[in-house]
C-alpha atoms as a PDB file:
ATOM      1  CA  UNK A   1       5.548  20.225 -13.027  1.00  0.00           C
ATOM      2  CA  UNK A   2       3.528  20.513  -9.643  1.00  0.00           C
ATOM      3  CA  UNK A   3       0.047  20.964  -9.047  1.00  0.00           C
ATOM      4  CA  UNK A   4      -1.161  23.399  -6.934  1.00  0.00           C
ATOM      5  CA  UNK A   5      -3.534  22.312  -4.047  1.00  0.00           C
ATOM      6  CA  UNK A   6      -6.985  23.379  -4.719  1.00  0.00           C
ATOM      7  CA  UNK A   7     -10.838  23.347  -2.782  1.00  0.00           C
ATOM      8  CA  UNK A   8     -12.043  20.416  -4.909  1.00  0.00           C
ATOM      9  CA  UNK A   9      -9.170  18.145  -4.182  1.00  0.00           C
ATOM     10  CA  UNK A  10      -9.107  16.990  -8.007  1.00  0.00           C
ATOM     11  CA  UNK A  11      -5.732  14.972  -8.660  1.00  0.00           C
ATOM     12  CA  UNK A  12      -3.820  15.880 -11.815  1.00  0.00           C
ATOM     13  CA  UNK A  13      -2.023  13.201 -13.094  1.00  0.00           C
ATOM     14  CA  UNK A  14       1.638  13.338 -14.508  1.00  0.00           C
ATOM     15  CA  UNK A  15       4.506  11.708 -14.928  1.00  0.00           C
ATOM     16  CA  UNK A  16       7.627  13.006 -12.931  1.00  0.00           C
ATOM     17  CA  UNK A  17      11.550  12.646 -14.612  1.00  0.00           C
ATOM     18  CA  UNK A  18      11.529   9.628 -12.808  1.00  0.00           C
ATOM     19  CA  UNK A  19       8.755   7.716 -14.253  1.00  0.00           C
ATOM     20  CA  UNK A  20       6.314   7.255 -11.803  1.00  0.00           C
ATOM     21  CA  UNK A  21       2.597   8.724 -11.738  1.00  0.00           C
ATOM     22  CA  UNK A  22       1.886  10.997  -9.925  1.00  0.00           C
ATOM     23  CA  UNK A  23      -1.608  11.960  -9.618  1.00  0.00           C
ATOM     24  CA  UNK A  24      -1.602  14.670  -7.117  1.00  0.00           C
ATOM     25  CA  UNK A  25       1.194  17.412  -5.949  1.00  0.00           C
ATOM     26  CA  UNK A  26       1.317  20.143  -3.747  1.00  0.00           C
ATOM     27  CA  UNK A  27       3.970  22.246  -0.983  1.00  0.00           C
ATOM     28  CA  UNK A  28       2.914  19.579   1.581  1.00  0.00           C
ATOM     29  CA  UNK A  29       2.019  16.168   0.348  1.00  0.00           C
ATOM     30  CA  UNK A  30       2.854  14.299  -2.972  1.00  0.00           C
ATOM     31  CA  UNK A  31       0.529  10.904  -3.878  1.00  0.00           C
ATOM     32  CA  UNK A  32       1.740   8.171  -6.282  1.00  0.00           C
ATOM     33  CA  UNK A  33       0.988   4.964  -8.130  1.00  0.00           C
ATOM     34  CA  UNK A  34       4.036   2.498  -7.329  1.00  0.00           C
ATOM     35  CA  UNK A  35       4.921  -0.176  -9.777  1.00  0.00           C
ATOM     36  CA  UNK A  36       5.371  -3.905  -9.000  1.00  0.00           C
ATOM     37  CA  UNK A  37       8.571  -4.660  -8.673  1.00  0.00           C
ATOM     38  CA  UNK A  38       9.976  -0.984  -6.992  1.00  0.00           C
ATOM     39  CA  UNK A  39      10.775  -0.473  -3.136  1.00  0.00           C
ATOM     40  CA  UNK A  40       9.204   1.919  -1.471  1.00  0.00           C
ATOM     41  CA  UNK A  41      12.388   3.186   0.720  1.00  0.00           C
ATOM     42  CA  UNK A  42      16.124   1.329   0.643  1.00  0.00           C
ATOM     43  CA  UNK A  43      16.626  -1.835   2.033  1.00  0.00           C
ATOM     44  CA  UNK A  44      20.544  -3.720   2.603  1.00  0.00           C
ATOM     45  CA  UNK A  45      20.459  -5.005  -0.877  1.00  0.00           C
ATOM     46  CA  UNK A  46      19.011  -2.017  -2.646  1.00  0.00           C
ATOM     47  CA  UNK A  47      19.998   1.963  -1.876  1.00  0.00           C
ATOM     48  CA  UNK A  48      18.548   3.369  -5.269  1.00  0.00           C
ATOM     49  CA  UNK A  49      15.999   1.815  -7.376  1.00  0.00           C
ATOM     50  CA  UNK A  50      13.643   3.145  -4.872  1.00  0.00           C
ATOM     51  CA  UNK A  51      10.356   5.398  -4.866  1.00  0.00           C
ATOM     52  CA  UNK A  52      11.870   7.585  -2.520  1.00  0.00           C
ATOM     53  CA  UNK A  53      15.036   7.906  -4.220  1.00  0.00           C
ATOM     54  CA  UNK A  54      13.019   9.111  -7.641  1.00  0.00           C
ATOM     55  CA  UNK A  55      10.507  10.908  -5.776  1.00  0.00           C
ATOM     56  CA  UNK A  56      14.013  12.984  -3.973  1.00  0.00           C
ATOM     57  CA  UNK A  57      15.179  13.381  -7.606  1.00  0.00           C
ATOM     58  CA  UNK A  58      11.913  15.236  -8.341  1.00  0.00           C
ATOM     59  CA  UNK A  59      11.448  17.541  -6.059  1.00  0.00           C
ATOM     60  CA  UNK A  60      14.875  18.452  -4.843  1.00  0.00           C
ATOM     61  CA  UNK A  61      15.144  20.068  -8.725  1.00  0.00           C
ATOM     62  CA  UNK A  62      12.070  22.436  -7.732  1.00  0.00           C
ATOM     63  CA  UNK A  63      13.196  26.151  -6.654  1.00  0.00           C
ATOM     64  CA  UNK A  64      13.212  26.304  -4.026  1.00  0.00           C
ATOM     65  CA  UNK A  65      14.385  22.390  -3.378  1.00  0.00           C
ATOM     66  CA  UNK A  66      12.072  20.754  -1.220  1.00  0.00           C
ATOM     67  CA  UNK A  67      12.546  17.163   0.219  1.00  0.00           C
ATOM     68  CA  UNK A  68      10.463  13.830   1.012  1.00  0.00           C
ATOM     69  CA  UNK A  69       9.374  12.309   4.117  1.00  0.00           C
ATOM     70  CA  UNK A  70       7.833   8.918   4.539  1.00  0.00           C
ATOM     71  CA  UNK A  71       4.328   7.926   5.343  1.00  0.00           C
ATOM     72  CA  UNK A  72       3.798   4.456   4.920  1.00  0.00           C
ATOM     73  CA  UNK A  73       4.938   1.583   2.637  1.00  0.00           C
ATOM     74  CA  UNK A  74       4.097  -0.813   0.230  1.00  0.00           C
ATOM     75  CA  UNK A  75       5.997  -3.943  -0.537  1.00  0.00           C
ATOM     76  CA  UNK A  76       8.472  -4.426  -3.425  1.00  0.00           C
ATOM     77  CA  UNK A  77       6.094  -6.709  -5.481  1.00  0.00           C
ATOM     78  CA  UNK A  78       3.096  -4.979  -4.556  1.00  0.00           C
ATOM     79  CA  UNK A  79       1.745  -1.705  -6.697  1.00  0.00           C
ATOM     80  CA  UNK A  80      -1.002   1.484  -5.881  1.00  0.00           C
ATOM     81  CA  UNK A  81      -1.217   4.531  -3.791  1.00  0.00           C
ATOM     82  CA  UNK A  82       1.395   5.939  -1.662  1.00  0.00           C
ATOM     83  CA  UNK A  83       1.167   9.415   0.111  1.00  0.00           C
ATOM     84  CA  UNK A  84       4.840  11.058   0.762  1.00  0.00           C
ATOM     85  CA  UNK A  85       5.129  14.195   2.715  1.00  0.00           C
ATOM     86  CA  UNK A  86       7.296  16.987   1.840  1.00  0.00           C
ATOM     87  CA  UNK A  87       6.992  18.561   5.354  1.00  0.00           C
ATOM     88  CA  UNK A  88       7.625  16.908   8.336  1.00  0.00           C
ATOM     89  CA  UNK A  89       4.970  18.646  10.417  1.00  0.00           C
ATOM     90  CA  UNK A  90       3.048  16.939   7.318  1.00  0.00           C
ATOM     91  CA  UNK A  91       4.437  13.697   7.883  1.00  0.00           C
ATOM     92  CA  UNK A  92       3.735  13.559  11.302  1.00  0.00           C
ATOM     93  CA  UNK A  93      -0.132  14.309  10.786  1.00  0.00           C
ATOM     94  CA  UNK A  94      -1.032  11.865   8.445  1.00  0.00           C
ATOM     95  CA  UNK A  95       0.941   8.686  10.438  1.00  0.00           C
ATOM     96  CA  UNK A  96      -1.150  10.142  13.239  1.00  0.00           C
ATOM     97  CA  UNK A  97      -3.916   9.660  11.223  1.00  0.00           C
ATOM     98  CA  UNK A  98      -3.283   6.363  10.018  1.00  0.00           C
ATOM     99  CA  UNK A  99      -2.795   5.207  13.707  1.00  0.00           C
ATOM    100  CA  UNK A 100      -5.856   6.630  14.666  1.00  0.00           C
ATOM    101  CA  UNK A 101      -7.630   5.185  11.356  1.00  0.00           C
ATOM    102  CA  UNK A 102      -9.597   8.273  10.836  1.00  0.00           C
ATOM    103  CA  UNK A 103      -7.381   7.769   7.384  1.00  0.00           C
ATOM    104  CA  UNK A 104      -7.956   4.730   5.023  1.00  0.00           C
ATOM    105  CA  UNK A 105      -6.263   2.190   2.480  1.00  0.00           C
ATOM    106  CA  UNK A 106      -8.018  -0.682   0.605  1.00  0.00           C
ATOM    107  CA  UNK A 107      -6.278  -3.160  -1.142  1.00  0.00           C
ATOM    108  CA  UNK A 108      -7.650  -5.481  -3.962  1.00  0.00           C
ATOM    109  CA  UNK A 109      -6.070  -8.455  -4.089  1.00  0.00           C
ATOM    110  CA  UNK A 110      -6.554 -11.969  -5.931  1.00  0.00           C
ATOM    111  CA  UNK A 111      -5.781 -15.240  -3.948  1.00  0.00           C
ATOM    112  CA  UNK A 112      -5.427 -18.522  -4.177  1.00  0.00           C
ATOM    113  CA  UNK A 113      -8.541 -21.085  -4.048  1.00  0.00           C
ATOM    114  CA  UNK A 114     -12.290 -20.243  -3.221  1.00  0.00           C
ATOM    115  CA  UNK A 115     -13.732 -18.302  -0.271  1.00  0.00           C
ATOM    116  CA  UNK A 116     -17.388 -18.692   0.125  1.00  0.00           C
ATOM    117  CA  UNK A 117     -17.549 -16.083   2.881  1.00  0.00           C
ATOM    118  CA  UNK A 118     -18.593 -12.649   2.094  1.00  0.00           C
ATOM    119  CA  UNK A 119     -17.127 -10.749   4.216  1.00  0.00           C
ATOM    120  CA  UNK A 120     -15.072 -11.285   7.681  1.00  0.00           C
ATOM    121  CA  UNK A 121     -12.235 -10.031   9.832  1.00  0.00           C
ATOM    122  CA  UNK A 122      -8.988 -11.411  10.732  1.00  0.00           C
ATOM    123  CA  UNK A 123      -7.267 -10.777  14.104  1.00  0.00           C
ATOM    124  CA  UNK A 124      -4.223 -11.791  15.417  1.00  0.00           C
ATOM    125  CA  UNK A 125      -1.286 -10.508  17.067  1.00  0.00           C
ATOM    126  CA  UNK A 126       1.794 -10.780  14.198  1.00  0.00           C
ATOM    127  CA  UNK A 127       5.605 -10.790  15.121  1.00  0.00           C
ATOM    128  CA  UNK A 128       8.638 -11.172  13.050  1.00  0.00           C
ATOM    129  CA  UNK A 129      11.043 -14.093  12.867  1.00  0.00           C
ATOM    130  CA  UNK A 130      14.853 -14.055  12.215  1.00  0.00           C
ATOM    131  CA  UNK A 131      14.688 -14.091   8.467  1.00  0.00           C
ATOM    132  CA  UNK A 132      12.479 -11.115   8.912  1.00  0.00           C
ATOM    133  CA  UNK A 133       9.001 -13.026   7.554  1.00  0.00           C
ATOM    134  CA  UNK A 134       5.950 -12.299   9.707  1.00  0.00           C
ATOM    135  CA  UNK A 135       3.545 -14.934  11.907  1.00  0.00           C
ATOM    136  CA  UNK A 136       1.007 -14.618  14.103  1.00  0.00           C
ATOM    137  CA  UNK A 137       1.679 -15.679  17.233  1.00  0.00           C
ATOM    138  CA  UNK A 138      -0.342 -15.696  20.750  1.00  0.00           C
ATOM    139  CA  UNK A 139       2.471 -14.829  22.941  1.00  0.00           C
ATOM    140  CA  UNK A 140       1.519 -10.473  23.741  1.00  0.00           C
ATOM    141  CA  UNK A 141       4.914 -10.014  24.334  1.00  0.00           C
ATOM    142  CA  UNK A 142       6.210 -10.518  20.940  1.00  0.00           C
ATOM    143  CA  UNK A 143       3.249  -9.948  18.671  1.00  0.00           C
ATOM    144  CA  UNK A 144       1.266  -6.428  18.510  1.00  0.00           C
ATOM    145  CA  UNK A 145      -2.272  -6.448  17.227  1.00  0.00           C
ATOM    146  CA  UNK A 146      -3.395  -7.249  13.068  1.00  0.00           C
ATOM    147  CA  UNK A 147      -6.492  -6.385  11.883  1.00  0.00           C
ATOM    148  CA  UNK A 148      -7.672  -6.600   8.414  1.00  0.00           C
ATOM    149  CA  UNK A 149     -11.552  -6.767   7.282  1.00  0.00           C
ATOM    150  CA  UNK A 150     -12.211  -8.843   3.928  1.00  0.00           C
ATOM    151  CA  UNK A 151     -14.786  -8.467   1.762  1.00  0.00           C
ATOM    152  CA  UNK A 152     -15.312 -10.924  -1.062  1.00  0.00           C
ATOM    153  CA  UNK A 153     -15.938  -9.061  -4.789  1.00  0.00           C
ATOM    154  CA  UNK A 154     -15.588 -12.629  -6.822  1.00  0.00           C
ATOM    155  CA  UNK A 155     -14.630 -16.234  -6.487  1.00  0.00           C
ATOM    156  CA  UNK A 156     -14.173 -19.141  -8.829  1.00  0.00           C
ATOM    157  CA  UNK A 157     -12.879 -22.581  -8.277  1.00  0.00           C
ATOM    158  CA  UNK A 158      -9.500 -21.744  -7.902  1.00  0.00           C
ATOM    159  CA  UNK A 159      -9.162 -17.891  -7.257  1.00  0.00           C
ATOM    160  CA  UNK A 160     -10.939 -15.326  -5.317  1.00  0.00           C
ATOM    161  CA  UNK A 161     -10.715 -11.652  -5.649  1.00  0.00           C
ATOM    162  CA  UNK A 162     -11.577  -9.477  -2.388  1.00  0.00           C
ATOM    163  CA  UNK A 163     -11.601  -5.651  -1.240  1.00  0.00           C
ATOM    164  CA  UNK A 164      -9.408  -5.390   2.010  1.00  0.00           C
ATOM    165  CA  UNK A 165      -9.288  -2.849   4.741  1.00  0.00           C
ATOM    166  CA  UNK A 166      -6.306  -2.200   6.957  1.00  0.00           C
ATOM    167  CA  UNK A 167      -7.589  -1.455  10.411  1.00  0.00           C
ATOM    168  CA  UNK A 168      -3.619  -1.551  11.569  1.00  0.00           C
ATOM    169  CA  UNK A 169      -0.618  -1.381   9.180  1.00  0.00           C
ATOM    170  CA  UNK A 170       1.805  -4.130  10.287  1.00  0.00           C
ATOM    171  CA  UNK A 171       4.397  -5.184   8.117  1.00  0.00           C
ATOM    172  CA  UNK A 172       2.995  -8.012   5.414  1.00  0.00           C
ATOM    173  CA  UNK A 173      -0.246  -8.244   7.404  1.00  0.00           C
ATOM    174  CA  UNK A 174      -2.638  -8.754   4.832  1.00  0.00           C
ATOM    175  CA  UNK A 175      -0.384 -11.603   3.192  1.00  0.00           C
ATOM    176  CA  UNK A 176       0.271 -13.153   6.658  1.00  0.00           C
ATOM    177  CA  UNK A 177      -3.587 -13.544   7.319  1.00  0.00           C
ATOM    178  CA  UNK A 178      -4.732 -14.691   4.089  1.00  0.00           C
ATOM    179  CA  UNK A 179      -1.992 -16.924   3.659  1.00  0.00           C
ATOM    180  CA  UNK A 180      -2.663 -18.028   7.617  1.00  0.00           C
ATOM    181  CA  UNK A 181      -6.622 -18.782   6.029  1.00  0.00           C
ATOM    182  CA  UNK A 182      -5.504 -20.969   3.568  1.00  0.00           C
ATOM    183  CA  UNK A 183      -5.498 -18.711   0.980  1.00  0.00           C
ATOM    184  CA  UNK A 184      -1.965 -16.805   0.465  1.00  0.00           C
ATOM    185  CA  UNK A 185      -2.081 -13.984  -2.272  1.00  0.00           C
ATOM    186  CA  UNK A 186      -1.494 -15.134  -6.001  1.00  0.00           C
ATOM    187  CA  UNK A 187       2.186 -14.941  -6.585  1.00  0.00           C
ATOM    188  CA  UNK A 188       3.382 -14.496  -2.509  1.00  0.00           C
ATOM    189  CA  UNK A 189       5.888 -17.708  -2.782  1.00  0.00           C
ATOM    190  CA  UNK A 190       7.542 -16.143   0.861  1.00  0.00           C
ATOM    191  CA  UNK A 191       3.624 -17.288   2.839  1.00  0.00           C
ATOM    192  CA  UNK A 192       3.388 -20.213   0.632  1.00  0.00           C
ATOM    193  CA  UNK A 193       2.074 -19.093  -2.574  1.00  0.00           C
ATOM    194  CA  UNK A 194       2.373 -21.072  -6.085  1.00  0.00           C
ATOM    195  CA  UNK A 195       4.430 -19.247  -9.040  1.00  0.00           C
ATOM    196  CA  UNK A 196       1.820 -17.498 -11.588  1.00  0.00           C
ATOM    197  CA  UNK A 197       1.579 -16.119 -14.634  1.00  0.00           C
ATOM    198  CA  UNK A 198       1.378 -12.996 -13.448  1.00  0.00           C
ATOM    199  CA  UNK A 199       4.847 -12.913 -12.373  1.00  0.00           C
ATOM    200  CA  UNK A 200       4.338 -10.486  -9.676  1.00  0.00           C
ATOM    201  CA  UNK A 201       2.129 -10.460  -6.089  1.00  0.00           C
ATOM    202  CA  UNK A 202      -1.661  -9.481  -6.839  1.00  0.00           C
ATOM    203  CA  UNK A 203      -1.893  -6.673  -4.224  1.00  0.00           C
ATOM    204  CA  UNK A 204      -2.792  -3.071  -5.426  1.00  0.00           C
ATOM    205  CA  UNK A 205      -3.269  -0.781  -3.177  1.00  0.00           C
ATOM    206  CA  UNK A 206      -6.652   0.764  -5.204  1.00  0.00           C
ATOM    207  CA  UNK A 207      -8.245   3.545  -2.398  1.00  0.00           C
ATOM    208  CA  UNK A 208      -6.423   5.816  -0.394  1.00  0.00           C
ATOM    209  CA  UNK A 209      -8.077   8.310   1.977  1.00  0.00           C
ATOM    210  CA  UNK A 210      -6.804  11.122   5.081  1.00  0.00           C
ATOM    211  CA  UNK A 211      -7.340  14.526   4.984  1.00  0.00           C
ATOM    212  CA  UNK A 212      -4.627  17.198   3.816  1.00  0.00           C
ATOM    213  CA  UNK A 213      -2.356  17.999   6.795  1.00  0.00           C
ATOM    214  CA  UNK A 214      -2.506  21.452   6.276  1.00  0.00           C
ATOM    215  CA  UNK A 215      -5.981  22.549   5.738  1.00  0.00           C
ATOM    216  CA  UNK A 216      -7.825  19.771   7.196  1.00  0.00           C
ATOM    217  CA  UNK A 217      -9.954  18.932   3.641  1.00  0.00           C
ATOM    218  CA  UNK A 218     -10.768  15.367   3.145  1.00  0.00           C
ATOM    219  CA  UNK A 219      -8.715  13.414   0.090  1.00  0.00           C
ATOM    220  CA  UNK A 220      -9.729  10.686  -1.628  1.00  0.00           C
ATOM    221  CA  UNK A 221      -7.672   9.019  -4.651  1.00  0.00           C
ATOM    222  CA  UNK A 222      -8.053   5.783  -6.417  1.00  0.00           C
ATOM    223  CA  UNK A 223      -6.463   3.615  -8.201  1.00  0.00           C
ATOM    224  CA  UNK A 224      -7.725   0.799 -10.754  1.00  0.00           C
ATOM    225  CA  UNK A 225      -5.948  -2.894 -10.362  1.00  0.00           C
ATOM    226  CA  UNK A 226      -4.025  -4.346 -13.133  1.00  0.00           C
ATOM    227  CA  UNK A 227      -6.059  -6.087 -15.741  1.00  0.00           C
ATOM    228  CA  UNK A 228      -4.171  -9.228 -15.334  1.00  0.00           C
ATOM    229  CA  UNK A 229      -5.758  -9.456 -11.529  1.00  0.00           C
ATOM    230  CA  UNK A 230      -9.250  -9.478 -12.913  1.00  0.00           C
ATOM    231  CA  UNK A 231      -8.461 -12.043 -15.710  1.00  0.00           C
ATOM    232  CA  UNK A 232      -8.154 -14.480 -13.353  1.00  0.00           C
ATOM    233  CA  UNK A 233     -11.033 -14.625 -11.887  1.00  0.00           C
END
């Protein structure tokens, strides 16, 4: 089933043969909800049991077959929105768009103890070590420039839950800086996180915004955060 694009931009939400949601489809772009627990492309370990993979199953069965470009990622353990294109003249307009930030992702995320502060930014140039985990670092040469903007939603004694904006999309920024505050994301044992109950990492990606590649009309889609994050706090 696709959706055809249309003047208001409405999503219509479905479930492809492979099981994931997707909320809006057209002959350029195709936007998701990821699951915890599924990669976003293939890694070493993994070749198959990835969005992309299901997503290529999907719409290489359409007449006439089309195919799937990447946009941008999400981790394994993380869930929410993810744009794919299905052109590559597509593709390369909205990663223009994220590096110019005229396009937008928030994140909710739950993490460990209690921030007081309402709202703040985090800067820092982040680099990647030999085991492939991410640091921040002061050395220019190595590191290329993190920002992410924090704004607290709820805190408790022991967990706080907070919007975040990506100004730049480096790999595991926004658990490198909150886990680099003293406060990793629930569940991110690789920055220092306890185990939880939750069994997964509390990032959702909840807003995604850009404007379609093709005819230039701004898209917005959103995407609710598991219950389990709001339980905790």
């Amino acid at each position: 089933m696709k959706s055809k694009h249309s003047k208001s931009g409405r999503p219509r939400r479905f479930h492809a043969p492979s099981h994931i949601t997707v909320l809006f489809e057209d002959e350029d772009i195709i936007v998701v909800e990821k699951p915890s627990g599924l990669l976003t492309i293939a890694s070493q370990s993994e070749k198959h049991q990835t969005v992309y993979a299901r997503l290529y199953e999907h719409v290489k069965s359409h007449r006439p077959p089309e195919k799937i470009f990447i946009v941008h990622r999400l981790d394994r353990e993380a869930s929410g929105l993810l744009v794919f294109a299905k052109r590559e003249s597509a593709k390369f307009n909205l990663q223009q768009q994220f590096k110019e930030h005229s396009a937008g992702r928030t994140y909710l995320a739950v993490m460990e103890g209690q921030i007081k502060q309402r709202q703040f930014t985090i800067q820092s140039l982040l680099a990647e070590n030999s085991i492939h985990l991410s640091y921040s670092t002061q050395d220019s040469r190595k590191g290329k420039l993190a920002i992410t903007h924090v704004k607290v939603l709820k805190s408790t004694a022991h967990f706080t839950l907070a919007e975040l904006n990506l100004e730049t999309g480096r790999k595991h920024q926004l658990r490198v800086h909150l886990a680099e505050q003293g406060h990793p994301i629930v569940g991110d044992k690789a920055y220092g996180g306890q185990a939880s109950s939750l069994h997964r990492l509390a990032l959702h990606a909840t807003k995604l915004k850009f404007k379609h590649p093709l005819t230039g009309e701004p898209m917005e889609f959103q995407s609710p955060p598991p219950a389990s994050f709001l339980k905790l706090t």
